[in-house]
Protein backbone atom coordinates (compact mmCIF):
# COMPACT_ATOMS: atom_id res chain seq x y z
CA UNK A 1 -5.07 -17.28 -55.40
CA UNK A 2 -7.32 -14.35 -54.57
CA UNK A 3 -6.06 -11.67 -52.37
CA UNK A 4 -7.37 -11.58 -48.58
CA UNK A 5 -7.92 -8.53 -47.43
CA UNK A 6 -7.28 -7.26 -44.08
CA UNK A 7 -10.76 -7.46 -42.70
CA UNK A 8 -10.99 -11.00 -43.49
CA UNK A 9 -7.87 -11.62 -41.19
CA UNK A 10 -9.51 -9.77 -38.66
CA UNK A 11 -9.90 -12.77 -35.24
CA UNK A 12 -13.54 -11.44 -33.96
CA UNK A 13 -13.54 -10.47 -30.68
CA UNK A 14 -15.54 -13.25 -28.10
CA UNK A 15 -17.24 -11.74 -25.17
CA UNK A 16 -16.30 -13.28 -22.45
CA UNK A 17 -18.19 -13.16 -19.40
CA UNK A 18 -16.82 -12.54 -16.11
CA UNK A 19 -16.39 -15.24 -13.23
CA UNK A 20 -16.57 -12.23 -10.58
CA UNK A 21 -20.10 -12.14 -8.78
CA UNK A 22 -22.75 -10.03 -9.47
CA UNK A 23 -22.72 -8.01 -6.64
CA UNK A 24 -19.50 -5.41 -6.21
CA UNK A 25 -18.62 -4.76 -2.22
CA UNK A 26 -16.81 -1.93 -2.07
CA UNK A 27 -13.93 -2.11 0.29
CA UNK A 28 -13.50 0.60 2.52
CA UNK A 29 -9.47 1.98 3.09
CA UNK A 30 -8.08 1.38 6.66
CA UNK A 31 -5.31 3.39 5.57
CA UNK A 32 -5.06 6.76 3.68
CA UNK A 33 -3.05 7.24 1.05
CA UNK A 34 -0.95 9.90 2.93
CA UNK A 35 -0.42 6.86 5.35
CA UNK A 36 1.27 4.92 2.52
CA UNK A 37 3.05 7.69 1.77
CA UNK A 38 4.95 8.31 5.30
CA UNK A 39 5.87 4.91 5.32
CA UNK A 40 6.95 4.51 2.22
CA UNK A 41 9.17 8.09 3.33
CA UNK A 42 10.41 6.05 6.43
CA UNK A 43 11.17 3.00 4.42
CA UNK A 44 13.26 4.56 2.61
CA UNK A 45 15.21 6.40 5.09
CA UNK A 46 15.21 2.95 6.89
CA UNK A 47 16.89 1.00 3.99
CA UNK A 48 19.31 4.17 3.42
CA UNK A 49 20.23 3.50 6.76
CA UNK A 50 19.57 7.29 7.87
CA UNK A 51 16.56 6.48 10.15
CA UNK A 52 16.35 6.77 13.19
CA UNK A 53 14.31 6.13 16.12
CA UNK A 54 13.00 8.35 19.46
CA UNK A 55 11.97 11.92 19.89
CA UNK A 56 13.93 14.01 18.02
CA UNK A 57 15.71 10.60 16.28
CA UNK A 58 17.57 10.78 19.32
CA UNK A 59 17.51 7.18 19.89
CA UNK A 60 19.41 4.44 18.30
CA UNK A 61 19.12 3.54 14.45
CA UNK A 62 16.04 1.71 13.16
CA UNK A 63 17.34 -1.86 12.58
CA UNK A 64 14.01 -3.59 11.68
CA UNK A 65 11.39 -3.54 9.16
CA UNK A 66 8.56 -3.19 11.50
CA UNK A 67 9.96 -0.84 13.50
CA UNK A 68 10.41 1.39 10.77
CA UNK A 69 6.62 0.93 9.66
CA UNK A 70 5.40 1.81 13.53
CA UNK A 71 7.16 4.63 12.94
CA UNK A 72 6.03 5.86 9.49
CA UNK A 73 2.20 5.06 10.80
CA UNK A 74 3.31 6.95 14.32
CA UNK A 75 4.15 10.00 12.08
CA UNK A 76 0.99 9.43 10.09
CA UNK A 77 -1.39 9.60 13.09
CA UNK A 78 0.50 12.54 14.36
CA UNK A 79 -0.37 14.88 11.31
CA UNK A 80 -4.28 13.43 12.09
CA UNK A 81 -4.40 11.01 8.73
CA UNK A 82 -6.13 7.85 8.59
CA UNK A 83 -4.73 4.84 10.41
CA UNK A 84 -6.42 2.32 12.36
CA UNK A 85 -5.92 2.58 16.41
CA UNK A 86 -2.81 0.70 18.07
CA UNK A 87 -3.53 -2.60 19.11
CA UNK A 88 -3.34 -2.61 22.84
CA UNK A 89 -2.06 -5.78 24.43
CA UNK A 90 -4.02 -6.50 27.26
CA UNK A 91 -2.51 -10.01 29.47
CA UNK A 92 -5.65 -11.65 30.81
C-alpha cells in the first residue's frame, strides 16, 4: 500500500451558486440602532420588574410587554433618534 498524502485527501471545494436574485434591494432601517438600544434598556428594567410607567415613573408598574416597548420607543423619539411616527387611530 502506497502512502496518501494529505493533498490527495483534500474534498475540492464545489462552487455553488446562489438561489438569491440577481438584483440586491437594500432595505432601508425604520429604526436606529439607538432605538433598539432603549428598548432593549426598558426591557430589561421591565422583566427586572423595576419599570415603571408615567412622567417621572410616577405611575403604576409596567405589567406588559408592549407597554414597555411604547415606552422604550417614547424615550427614543424624545432624545430625536429614528423611529417611525405613532400610528394615530382615527374611528371613521
Amino acid at each position: 500500500m502506497a502512502k496518501e498524502t494529505k493533498a490527495s485527501k483534500r474534498k475540492t471545494k464545489t462552487s455553488k451558486k446562489s438561489t438569491k436574485p440577481s438584483k440586491q434591494t437594500t432595505k432601508k432601517r425604520l429604526y436606529s440602532k439607538g432605538a433598539g438600544k432603549e428598548v432593549g434598556k426598558e426591557m430589561r428594567r421591565y422583566k427586572k420588574g423595576t419599570a415603571k410607567s408615567g412622567p417621572s415613573g410616577k405611575g403604576g408598574k409596567v405589567k406588559s410587554r408592549k407597554q414597555a416597548i411604547a415606552i422604550g420607543l417614547s424615550k427614543a423619539r424624545s432624545k430625536g433618534q429614528k423611529v417611525p411616527k405613532k400610528k394615530s387611530s382615527q374611528s371613521e
